[in-house]
C-alpha atoms as a PDB file:
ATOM      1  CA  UNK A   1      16.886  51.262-152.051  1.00  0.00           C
ATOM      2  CA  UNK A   2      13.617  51.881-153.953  1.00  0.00           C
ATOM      3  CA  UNK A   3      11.730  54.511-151.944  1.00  0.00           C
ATOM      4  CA  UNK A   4      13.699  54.960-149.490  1.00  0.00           C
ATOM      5  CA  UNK A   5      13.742  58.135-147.622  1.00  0.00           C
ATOM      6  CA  UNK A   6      16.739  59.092-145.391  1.00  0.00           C
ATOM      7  CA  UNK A   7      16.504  62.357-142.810  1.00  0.00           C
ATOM      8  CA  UNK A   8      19.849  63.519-142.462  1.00  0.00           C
ATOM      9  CA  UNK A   9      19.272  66.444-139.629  1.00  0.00           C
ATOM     10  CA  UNK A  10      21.345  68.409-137.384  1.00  0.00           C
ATOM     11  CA  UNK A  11      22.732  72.415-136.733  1.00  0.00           C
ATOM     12  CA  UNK A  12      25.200  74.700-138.973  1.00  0.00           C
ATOM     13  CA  UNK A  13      28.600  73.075-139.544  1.00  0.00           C
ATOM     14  CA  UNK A  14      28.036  69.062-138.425  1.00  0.00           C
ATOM     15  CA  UNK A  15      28.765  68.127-141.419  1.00  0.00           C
ATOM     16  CA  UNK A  16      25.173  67.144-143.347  1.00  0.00           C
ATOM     17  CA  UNK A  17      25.633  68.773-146.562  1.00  0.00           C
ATOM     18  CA  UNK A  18      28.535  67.451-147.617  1.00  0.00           C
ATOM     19  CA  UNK A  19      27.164  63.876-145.899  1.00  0.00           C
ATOM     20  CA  UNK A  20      24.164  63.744-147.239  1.00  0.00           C
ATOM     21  CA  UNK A  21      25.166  64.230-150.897  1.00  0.00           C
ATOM     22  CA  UNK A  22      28.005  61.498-150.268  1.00  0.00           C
ATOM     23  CA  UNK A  23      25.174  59.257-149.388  1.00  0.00           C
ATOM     24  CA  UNK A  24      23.276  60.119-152.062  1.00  0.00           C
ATOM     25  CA  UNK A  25      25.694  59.665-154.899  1.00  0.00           C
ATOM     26  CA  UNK A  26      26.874  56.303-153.275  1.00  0.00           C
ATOM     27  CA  UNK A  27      23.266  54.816-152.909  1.00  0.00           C
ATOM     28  CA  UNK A  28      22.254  56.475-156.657  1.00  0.00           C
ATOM     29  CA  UNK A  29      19.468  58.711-154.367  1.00  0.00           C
ATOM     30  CA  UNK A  30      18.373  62.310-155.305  1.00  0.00           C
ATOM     31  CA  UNK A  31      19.166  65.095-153.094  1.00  0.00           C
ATOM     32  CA  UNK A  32      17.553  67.708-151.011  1.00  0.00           C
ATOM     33  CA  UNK A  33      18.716  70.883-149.119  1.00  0.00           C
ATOM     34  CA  UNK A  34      15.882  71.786-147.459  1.00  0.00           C
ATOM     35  CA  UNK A  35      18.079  74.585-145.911  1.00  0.00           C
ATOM     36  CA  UNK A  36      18.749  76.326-149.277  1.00  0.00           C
ATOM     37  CA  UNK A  37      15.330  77.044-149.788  1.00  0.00           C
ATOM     38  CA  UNK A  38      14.811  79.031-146.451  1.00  0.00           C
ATOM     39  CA  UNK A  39      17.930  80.903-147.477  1.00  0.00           C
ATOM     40  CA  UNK A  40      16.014  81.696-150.829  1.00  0.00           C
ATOM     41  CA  UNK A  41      13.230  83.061-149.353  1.00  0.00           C
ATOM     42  CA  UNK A  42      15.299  85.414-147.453  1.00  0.00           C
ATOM     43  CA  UNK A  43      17.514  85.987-150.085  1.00  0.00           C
ATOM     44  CA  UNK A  44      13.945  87.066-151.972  1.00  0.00           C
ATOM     45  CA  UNK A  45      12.464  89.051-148.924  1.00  0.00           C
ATOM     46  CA  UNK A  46      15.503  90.974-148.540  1.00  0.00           C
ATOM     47  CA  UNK A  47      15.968  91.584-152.311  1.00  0.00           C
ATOM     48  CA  UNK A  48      11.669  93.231-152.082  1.00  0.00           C
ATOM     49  CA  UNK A  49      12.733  95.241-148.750  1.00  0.00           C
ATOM     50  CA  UNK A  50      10.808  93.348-147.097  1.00  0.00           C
ATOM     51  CA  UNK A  51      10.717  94.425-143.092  1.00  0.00           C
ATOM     52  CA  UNK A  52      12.148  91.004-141.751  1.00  0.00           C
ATOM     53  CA  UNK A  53      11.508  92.016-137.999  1.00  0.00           C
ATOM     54  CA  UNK A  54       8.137  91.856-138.712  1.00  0.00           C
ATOM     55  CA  UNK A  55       6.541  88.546-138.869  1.00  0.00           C
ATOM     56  CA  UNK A  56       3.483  89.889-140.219  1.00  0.00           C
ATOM     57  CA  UNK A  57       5.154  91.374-143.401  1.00  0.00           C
ATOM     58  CA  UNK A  58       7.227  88.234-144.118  1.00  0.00           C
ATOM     59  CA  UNK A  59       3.992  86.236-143.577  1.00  0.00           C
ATOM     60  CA  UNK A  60       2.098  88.484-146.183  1.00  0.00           C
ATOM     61  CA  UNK A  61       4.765  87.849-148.971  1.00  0.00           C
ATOM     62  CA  UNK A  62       5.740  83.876-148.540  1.00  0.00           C
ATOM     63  CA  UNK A  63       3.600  82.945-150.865  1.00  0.00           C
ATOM     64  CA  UNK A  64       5.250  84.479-153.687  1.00  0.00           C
ATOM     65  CA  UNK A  65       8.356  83.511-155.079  1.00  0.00           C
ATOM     66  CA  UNK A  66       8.429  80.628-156.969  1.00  0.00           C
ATOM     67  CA  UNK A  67      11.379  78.167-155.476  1.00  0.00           C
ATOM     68  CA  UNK A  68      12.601  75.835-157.360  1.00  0.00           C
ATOM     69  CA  UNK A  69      15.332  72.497-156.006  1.00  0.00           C
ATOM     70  CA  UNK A  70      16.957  70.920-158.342  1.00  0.00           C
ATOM     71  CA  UNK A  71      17.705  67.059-156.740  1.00  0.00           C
ATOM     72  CA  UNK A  72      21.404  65.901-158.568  1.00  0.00           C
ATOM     73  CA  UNK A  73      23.737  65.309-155.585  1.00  0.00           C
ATOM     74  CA  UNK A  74      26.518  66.218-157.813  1.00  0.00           C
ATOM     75  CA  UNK A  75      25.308  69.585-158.993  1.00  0.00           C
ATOM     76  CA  UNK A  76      22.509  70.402-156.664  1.00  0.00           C
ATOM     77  CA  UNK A  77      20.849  73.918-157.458  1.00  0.00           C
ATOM     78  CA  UNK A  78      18.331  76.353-156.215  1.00  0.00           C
ATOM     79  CA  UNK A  79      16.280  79.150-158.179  1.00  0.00           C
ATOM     80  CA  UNK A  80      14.230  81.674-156.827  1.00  0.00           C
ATOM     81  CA  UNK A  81      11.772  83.363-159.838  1.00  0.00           C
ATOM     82  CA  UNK A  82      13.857  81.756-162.498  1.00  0.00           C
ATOM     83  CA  UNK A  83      17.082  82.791-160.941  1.00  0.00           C
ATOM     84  CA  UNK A  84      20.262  80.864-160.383  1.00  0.00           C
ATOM     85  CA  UNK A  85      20.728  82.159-156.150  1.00  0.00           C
ATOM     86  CA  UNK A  86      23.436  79.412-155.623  1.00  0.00           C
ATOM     87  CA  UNK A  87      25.890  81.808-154.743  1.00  0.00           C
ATOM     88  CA  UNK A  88      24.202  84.640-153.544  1.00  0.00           C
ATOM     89  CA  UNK A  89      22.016  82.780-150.810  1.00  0.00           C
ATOM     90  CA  UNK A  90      25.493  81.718-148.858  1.00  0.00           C
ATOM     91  CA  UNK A  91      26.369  85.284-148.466  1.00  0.00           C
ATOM     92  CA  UNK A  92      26.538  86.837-144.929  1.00  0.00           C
ATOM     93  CA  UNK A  93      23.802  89.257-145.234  1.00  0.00           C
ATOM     94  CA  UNK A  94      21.351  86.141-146.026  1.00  0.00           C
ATOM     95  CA  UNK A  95      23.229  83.927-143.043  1.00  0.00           C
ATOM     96  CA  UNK A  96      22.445  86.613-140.746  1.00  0.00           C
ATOM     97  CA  UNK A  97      19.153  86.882-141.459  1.00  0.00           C
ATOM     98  CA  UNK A  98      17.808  83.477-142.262  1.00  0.00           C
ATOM     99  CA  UNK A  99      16.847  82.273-138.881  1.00  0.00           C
ATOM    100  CA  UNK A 100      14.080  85.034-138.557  1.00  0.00           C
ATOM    101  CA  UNK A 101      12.216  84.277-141.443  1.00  0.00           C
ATOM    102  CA  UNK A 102      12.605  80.466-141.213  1.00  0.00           C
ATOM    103  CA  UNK A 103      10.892  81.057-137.699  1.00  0.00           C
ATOM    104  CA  UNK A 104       7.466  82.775-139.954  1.00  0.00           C
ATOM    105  CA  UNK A 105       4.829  79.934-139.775  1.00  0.00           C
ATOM    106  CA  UNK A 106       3.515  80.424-143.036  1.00  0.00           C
ATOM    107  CA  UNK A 107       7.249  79.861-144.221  1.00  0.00           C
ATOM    108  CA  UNK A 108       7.685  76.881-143.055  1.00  0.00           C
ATOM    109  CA  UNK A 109       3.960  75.809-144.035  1.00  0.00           C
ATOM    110  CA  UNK A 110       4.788  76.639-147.117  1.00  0.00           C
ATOM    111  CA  UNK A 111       8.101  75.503-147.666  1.00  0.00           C
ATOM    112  CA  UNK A 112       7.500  72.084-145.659  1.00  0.00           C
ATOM    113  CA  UNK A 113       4.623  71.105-148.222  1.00  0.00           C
ATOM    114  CA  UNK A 114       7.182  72.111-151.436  1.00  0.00           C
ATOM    115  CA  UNK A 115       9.830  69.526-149.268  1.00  0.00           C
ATOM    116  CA  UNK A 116       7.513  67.168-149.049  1.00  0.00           C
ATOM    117  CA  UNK A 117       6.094  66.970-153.101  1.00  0.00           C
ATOM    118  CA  UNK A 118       9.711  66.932-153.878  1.00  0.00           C
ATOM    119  CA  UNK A 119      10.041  63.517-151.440  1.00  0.00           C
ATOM    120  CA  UNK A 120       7.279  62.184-152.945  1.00  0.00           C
ATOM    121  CA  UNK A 121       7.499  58.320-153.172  1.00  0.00           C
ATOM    122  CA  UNK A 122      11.343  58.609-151.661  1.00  0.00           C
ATOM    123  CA  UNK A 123      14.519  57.593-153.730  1.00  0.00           C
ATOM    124  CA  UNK A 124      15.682  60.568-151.520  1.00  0.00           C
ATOM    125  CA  UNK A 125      18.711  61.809-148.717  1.00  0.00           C
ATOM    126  CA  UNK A 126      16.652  65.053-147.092  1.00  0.00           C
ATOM    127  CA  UNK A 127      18.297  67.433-144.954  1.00  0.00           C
ATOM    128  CA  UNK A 128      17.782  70.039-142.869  1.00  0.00           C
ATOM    129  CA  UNK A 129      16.874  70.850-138.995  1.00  0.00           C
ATOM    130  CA  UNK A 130      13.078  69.490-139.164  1.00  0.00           C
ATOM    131  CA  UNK A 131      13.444  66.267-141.389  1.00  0.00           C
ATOM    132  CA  UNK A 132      13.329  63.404-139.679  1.00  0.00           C
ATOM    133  CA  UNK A 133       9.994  65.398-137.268  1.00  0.00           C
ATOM    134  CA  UNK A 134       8.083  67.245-139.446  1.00  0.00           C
ATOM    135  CA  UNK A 135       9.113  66.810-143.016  1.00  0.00           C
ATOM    136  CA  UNK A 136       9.260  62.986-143.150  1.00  0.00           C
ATOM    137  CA  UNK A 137       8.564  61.906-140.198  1.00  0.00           C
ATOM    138  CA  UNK A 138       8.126  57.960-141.386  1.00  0.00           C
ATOM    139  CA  UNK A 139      11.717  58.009-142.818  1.00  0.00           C
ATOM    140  CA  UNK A 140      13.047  54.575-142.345  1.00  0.00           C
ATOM    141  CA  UNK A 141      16.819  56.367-141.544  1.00  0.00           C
ATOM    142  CA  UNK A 142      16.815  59.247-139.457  1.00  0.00           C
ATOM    143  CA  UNK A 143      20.122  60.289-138.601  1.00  0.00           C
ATOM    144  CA  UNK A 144      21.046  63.593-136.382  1.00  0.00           C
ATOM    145  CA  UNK A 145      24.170  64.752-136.892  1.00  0.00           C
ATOM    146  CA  UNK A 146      26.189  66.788-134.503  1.00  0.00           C
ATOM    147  CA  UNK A 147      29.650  68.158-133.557  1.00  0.00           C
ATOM    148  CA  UNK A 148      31.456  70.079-130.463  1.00  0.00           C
ATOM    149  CA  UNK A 149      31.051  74.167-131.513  1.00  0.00           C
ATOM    150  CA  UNK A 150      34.917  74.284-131.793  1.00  0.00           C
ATOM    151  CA  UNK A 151      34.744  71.616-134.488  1.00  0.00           C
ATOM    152  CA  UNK A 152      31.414  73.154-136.244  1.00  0.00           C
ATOM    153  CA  UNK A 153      32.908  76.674-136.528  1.00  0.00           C
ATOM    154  CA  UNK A 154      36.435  75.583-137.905  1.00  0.00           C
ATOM    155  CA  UNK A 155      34.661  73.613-140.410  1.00  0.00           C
ATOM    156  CA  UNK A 156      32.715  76.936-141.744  1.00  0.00           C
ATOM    157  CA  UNK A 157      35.536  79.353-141.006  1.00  0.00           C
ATOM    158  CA  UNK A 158      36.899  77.045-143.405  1.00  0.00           C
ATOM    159  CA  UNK A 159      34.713  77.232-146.220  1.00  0.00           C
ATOM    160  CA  UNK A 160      34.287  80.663-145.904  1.00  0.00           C
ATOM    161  CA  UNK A 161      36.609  83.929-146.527  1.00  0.00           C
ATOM    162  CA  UNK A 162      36.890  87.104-144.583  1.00  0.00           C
ATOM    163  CA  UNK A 163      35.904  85.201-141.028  1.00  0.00           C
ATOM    164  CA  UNK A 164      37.621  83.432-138.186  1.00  0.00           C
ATOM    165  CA  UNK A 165      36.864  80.162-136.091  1.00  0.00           C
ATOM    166  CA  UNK A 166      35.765  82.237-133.165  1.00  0.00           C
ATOM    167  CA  UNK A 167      33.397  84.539-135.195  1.00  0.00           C
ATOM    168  CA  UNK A 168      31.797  81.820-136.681  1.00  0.00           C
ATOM    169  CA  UNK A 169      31.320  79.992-133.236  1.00  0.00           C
ATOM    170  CA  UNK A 170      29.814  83.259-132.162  1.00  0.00           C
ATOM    171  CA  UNK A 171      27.354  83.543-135.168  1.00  0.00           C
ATOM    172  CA  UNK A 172      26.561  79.556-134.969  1.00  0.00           C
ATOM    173  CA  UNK A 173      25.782  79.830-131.023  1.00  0.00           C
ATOM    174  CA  UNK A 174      22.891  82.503-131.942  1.00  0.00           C
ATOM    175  CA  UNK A 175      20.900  80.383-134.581  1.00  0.00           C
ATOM    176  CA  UNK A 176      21.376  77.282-132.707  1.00  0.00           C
ATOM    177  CA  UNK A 177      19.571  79.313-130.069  1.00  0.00           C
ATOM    178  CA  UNK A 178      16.669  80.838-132.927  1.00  0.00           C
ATOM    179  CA  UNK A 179      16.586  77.650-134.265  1.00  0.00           C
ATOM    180  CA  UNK A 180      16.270  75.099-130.812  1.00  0.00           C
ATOM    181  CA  UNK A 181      13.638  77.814-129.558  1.00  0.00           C
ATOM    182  CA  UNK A 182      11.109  78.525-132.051  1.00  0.00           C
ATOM    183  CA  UNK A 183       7.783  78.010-131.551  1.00  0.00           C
ATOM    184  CA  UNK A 184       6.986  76.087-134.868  1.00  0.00           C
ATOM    185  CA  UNK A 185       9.191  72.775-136.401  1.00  0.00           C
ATOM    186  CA  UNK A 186      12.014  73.463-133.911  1.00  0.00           C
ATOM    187  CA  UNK A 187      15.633  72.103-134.180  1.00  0.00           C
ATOM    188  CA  UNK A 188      15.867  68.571-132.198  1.00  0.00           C
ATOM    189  CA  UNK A 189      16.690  65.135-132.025  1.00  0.00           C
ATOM    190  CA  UNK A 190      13.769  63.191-133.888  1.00  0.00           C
ATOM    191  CA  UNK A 191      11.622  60.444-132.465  1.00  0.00           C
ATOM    192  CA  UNK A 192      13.769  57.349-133.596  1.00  0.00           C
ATOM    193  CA  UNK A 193      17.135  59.006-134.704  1.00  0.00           C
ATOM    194  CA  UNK A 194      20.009  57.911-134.163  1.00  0.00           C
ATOM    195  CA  UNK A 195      22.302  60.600-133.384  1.00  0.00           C
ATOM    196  CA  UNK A 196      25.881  60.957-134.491  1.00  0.00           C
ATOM    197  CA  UNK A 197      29.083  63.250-133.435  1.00  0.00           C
ATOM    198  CA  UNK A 198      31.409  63.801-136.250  1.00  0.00           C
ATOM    199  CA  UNK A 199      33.794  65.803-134.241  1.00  0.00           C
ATOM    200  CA  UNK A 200      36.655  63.514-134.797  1.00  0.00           C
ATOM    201  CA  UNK A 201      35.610  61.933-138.241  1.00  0.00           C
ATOM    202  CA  UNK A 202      36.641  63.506-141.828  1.00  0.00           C
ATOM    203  CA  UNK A 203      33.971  63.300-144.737  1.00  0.00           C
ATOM    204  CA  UNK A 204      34.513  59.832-145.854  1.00  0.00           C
ATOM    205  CA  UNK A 205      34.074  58.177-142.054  1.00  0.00           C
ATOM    206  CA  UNK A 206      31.282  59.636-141.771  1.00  0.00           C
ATOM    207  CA  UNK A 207      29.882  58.718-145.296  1.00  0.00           C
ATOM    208  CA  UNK A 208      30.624  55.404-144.499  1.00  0.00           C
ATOM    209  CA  UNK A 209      28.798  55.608-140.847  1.00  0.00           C
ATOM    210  CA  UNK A 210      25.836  56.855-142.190  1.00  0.00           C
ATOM    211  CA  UNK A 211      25.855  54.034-145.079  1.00  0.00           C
ATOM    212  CA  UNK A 212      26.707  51.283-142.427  1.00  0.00           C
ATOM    213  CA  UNK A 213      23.614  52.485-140.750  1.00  0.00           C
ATOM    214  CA  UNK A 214      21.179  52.748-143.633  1.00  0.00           C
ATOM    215  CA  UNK A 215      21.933  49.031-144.123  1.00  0.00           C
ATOM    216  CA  UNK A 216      21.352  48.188-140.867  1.00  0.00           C
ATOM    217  CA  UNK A 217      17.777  50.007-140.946  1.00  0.00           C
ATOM    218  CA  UNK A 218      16.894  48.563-143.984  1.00  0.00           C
END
């Protein structure tokens, strides 16, 4: 496994986070939620007032926090200035909002070049919506992974309080839209991955899918 890099892609609710750390505990890989740090910029932007309708603005201000990823599959973490934003970055407000500023250029410019000198040499499960065609495009194992919306938004009605199913299928439907459309690193089905539905797997089937085909890539 020594440098291996495996793209783990896909929209809201198909199952990657919990997948991808599965693989990456089995194999012995670090771990990267490339997602989390697009939710701490806008948890940061938001926190600074910062208009988030206007491109320009966020633009202006990317460059400043310092966001930090902290790799252990088992207790993965994410700081923004020094600051534990774990918790806070899964909050609605953030949710809402995320899309838009992951849509800024110079966010993704910026954040796609921290992704990448966290990578480095590999020993790494990355995931995320641009892995496997802009962050590490060379990956080895690029997996897609997918699910019907009725699936995806029981899953994160699930994990979440104070929503239903069909609010969250709602709310997924519009950033799978932002996120499929925009102009720059745009949600899709890498050159060379190997897409996979999860709808009627659990966790561990699909653990065990994605492991079956790492060893078959590699």
């Amino acid at each position: 496994m020594a440098g291996l890099v495996i793209a783990m892609d896909g929209p809201s609710g198909s199952g990657k986070s919990s997948a991808s750390r599965g693989v990456a505990r089995a194999l012995g890989l670090r771990y990267l939620d490339t997602g989390a740090q697009y939710r701490a910029m806008t948890w940061w932007m938001l926190r600074q007032g910062v208009d988030l309708a206007d491109q320009a603005a966020v633009a202006a201000r990317s460059g400043e926090p310092e966001i930090v990823s902290g790799t252990d599959p088992d207790a993965p973490s994410i700081q923004v200035d020094g600051v534990d934003v774990g918790e806070p970055i899964r909050q609605d407000e953030v949710t809402s909002a995320v899309s838009a500023v992951a849509a800024v250029p110079q966010v993704r410019a910026r954040l796609v070049a921290l992704q990448q000198e966290i990578v480095g040499t590999g020993d790494i499960v990355v995931e995320g919506r641009d892995i496997g065609s802009v962050v590490a495009p060379d990956a080895p194992v690029k997996i897609y992974l997918t699910a019907s919306a009725e699936a995806r938004a029981q899953r994160r009605s699930a994990e979440l309080t104070g929503t239903t199913a069909r609010a969250q299928q709602a709310a997924m439907a519009r950033r799978d839209t932002l996120d499929s459309t925009r102009k720059t690193d745009p949600l899709s089905l890498a050159d060379g991955a190997i897409e996979l539905d999860t709808t009627a797997l659990n966790l561990e089937e699909v653990i065990a899918e994605v492991l079956r085909l790492v060893k078959e890539r590699t």
